[in-house]
Protein backbone atom coordinates (compact mmCIF):
# COMPACT_ATOMS: atom_id res chain seq x y z
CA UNK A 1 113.07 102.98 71.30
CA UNK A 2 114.83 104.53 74.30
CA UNK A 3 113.71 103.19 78.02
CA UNK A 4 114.68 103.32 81.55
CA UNK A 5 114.09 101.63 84.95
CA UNK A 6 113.27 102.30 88.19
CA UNK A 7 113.83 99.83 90.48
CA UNK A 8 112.90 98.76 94.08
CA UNK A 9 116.19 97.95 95.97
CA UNK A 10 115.81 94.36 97.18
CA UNK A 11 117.95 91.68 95.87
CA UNK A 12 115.14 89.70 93.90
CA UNK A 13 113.95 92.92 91.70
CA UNK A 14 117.64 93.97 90.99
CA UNK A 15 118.12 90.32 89.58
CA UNK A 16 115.22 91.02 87.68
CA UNK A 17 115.80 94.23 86.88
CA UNK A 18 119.37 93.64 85.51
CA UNK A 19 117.95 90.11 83.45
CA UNK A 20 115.48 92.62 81.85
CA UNK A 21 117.57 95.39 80.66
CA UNK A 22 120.01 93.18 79.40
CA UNK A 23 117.17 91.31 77.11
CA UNK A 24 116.77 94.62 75.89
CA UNK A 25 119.46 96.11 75.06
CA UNK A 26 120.34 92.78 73.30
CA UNK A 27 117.46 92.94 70.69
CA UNK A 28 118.26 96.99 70.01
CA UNK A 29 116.99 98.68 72.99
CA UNK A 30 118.67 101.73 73.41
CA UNK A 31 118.85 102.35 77.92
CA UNK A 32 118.81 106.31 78.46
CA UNK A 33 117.62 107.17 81.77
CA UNK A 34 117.76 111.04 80.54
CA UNK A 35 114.98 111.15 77.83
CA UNK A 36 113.37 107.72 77.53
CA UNK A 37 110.20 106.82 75.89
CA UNK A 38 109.35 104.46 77.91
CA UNK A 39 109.40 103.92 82.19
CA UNK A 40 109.78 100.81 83.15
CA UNK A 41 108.78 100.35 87.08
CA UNK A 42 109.78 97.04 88.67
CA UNK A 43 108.76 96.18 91.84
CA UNK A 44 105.45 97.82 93.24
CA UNK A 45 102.85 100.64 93.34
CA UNK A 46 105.49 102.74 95.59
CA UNK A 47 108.36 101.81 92.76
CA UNK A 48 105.76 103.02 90.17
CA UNK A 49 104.93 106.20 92.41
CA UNK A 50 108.93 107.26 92.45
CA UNK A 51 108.84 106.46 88.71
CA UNK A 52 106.15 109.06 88.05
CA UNK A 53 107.74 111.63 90.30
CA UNK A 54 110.80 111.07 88.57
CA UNK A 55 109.20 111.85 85.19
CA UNK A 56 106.93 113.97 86.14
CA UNK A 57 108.81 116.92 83.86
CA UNK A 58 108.61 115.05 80.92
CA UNK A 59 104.79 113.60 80.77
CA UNK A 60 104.53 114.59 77.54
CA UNK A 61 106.19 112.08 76.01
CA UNK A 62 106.93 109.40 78.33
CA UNK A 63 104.45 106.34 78.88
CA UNK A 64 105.32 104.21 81.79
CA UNK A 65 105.03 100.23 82.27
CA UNK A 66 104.45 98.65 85.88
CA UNK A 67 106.10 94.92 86.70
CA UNK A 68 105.29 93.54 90.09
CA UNK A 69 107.73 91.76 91.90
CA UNK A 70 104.96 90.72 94.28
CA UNK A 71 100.82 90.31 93.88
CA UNK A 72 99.12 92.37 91.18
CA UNK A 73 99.44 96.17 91.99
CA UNK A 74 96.99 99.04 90.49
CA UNK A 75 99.43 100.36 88.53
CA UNK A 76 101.37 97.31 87.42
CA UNK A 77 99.85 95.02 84.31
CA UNK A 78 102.77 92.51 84.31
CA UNK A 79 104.63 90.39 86.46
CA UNK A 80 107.83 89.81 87.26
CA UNK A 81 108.58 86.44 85.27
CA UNK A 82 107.02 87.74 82.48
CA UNK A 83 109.32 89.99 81.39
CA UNK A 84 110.52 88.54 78.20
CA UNK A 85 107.34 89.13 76.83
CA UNK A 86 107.36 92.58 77.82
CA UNK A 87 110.44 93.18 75.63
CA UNK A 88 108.30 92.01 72.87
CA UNK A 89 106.01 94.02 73.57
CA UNK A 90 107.88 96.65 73.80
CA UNK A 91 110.11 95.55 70.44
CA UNK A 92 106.48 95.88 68.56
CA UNK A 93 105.18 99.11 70.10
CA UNK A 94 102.89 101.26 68.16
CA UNK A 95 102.38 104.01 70.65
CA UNK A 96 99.24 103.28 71.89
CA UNK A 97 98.48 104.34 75.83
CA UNK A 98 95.76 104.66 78.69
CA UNK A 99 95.28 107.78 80.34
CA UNK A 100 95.22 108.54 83.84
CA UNK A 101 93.97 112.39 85.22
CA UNK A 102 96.44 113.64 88.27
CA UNK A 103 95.66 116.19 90.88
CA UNK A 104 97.71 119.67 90.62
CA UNK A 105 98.54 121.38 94.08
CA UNK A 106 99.00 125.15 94.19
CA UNK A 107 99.95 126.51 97.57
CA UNK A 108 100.17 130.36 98.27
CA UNK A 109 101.87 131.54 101.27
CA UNK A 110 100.67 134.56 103.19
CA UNK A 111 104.38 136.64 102.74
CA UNK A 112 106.37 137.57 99.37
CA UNK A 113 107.08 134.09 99.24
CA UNK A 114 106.32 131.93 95.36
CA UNK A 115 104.02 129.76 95.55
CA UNK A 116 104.39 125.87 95.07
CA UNK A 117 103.24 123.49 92.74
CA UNK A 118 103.10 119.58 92.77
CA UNK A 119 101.24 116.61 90.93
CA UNK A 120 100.01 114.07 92.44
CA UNK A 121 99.17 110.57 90.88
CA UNK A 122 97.32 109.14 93.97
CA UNK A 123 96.28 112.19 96.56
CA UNK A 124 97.34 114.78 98.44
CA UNK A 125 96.79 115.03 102.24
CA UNK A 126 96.57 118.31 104.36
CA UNK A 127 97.00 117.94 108.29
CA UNK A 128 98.81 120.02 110.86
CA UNK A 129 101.53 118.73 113.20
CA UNK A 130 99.88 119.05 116.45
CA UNK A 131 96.15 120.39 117.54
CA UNK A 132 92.71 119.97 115.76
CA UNK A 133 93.53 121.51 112.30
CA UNK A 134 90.58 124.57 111.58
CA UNK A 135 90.08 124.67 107.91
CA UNK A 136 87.51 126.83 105.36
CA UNK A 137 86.63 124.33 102.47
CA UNK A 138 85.54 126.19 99.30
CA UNK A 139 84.20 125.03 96.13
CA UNK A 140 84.43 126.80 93.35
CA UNK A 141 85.50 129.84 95.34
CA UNK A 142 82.43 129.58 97.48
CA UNK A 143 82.20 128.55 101.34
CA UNK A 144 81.18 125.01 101.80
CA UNK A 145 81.99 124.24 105.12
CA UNK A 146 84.19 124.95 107.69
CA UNK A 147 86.08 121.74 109.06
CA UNK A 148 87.43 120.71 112.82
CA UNK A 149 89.49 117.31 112.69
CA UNK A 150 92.95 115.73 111.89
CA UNK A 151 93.10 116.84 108.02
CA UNK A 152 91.52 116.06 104.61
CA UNK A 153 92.70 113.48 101.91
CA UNK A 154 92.33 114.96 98.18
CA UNK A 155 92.22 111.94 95.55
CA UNK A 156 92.04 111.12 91.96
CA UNK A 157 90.23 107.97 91.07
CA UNK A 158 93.54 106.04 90.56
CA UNK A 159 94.42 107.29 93.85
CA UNK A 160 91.16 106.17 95.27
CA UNK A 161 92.04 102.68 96.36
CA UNK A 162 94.88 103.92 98.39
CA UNK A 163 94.58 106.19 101.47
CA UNK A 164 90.91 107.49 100.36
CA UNK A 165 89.53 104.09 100.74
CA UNK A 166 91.27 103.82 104.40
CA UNK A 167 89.37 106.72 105.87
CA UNK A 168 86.11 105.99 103.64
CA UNK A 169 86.06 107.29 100.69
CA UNK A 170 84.52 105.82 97.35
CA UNK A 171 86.04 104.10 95.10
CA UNK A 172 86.26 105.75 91.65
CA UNK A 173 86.67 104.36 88.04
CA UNK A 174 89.89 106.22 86.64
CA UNK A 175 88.05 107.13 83.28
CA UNK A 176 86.03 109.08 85.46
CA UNK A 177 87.54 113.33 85.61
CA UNK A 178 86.74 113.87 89.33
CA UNK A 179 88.01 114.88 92.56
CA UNK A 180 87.65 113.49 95.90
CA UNK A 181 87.35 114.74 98.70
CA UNK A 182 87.58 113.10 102.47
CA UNK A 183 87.35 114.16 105.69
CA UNK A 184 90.10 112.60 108.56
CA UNK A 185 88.72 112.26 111.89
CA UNK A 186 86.23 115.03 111.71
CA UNK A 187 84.79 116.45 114.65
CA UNK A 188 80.79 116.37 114.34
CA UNK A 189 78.51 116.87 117.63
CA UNK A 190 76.28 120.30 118.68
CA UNK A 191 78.85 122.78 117.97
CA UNK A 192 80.59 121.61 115.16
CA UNK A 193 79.57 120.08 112.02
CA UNK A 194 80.34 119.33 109.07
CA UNK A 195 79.56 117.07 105.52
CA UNK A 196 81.15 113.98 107.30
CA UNK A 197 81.47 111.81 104.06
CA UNK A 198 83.23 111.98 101.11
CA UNK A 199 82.98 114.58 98.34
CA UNK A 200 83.42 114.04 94.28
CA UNK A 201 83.80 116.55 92.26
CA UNK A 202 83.15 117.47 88.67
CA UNK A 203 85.80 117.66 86.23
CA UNK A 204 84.96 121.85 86.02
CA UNK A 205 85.36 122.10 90.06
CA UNK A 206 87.94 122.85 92.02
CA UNK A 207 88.63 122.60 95.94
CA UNK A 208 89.91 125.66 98.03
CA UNK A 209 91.39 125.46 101.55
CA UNK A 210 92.44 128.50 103.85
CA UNK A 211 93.69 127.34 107.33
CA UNK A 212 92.10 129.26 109.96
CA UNK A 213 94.93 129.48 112.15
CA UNK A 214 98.56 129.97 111.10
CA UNK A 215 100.43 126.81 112.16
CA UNK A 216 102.76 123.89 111.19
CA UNK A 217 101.36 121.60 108.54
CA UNK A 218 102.33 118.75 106.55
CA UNK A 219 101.20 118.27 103.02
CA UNK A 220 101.30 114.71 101.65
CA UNK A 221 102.02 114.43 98.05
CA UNK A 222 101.78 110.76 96.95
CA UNK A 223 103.83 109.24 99.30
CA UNK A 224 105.98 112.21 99.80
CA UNK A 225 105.18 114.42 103.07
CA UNK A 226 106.53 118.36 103.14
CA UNK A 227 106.39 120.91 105.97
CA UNK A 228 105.05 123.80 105.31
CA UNK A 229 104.29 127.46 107.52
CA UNK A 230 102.67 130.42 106.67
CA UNK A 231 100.11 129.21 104.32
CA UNK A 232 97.72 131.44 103.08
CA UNK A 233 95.75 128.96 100.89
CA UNK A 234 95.67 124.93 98.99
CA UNK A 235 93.65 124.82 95.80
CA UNK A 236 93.09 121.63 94.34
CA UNK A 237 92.14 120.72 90.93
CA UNK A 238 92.63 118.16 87.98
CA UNK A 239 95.51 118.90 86.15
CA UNK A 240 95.55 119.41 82.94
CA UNK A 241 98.69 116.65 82.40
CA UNK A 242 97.83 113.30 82.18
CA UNK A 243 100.12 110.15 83.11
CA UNK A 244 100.52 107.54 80.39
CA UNK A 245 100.74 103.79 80.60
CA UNK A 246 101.91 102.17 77.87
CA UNK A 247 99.14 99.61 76.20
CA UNK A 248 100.35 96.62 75.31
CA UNK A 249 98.28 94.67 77.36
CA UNK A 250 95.58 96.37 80.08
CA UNK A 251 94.28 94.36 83.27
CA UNK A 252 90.53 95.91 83.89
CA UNK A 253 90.42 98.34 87.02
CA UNK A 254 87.35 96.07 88.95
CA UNK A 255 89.51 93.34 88.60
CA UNK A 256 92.37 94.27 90.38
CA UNK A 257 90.35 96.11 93.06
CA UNK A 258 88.78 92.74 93.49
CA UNK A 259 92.47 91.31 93.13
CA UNK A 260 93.74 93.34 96.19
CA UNK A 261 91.00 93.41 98.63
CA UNK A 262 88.65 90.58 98.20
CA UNK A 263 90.74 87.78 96.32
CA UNK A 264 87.35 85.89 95.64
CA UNK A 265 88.04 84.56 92.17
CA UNK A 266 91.07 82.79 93.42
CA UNK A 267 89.02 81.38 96.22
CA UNK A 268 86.33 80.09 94.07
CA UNK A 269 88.43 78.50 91.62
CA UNK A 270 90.51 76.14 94.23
């Protein structure tokens, strides 16, 4: 089997890091950062996200494996001084994976320019750099609304637990195919309304957005941010690639949301 790293850069994970791939390559574990099998994140969510933007050409065929440094992340099923048992896990693979659904991002510019693409693993975020951003949300190529406010947060269910859940949002069971879709500091009085909660989608829907007014905007991608000008129009959809995480051992998605923002089952057992 052929694996890589990714690494956070802080003293403790590169110890770590470097203990770990030496384990590895001791039992027969071939290190190829070009065309691995197998992604091995250490460190946190954010070392997981660059790991996945990394390899986001070669989903395919390569499953990744999260090892927190820290407390237990949502993408990360081992931790950091259990990594000898993750080379035996990894010694006895058989292929076996979960499946997470990402968001594609199309943007079409207005000019002769070609259009962009990105995936996203958590969600993409639309705002403009100064002023109320004026948006026309469609779904399914037909007008839903037309929204006054800071921006919009589109998020898969994964992706749900992050910045979605800051401004609102639900939180979503990854096995579910959906979309999400939340509103940033709308405006809502007399004049102006709109939905004012959060959206979900089914897996056959997608989300349109055409800026009213030609601007300066910044599109979030994970935890990536581009400028972008002359936009014509955002769609939003699942793609049809999937991420893979490696199964050798799978910590249940309600308990690490209750793991990172309620913590009751440690309280109750002290």
């Amino acid at each position: 089997m052929r694996f890589s790293v990714v690494k956070k850069n802080d003293e403790k994970t590169q110890m770590i890091a470097e203990k770990f791939i030496a384990s590895c390559t001791e039992k027969g574990l071939i290190y190829d950062e070009k065309l691995p099998d197998v992604v091995i994140s250490i460190g946190g969510d954010g070392t997981l996200l660059n790991a996945f933007h990394r390899y986001a050409h070669q989903l395919d065929h390569v499953r990744f494996v999260g090892v927190h440094t820290g407390h237990l992340g949502f993408y990360t099923d081992w931790r950091d001084y259990e990594y000898e048992d993750l080379v035996t896990s990894l010694l006895h693979d058989e292929g076996k994976s979960v499946t997470y659904p990402l968001l594609d991002v199309t943007i079409n510019y207005h000019d002769e320019q070609a259009s962009a693409h990105f995936l996203a693993l958590n969600e993409s975020t639309f705002k403009q750099v100064s002023g109320t951003m004026v948006l026309d949300i469609y779904i399914k190529d037909q007008l839903f609304e037309r929204f006054r406010g800071d921006g919009i947060c589109i998020s898969t269910p994964t992706g749900s637990t992050a910045y979605n859940k800051s401004i609102g949002g639900a939180v979503l069971h990854p096995r579910l195919e959906a979309l999400q879709l939340a509103e940033i500091a709308s405006i809502n009085n007399r004049v102006f309304r709109t939905l004012s909660s959060a959206m979900i989608l089914a897996p056959d829907e997608w989300i349109t957005v055409k800026p009213a007014e030609q601007n300066e905007f910044l599109l979030g991608i994970d935890q990536f941010t581009h400028q972008h000008t002359n936009i014509s129009e955002i769609n939003y959809r699942i793609a049809t690639e999937r991420i893979h995480f490696a199964h050798y051992r799978h910590t249940s998605f309600w308990r690490r949301v209750e793991d990172a923002f309620i913590g009751a089952r440690e309280k109750n057992e002290i």
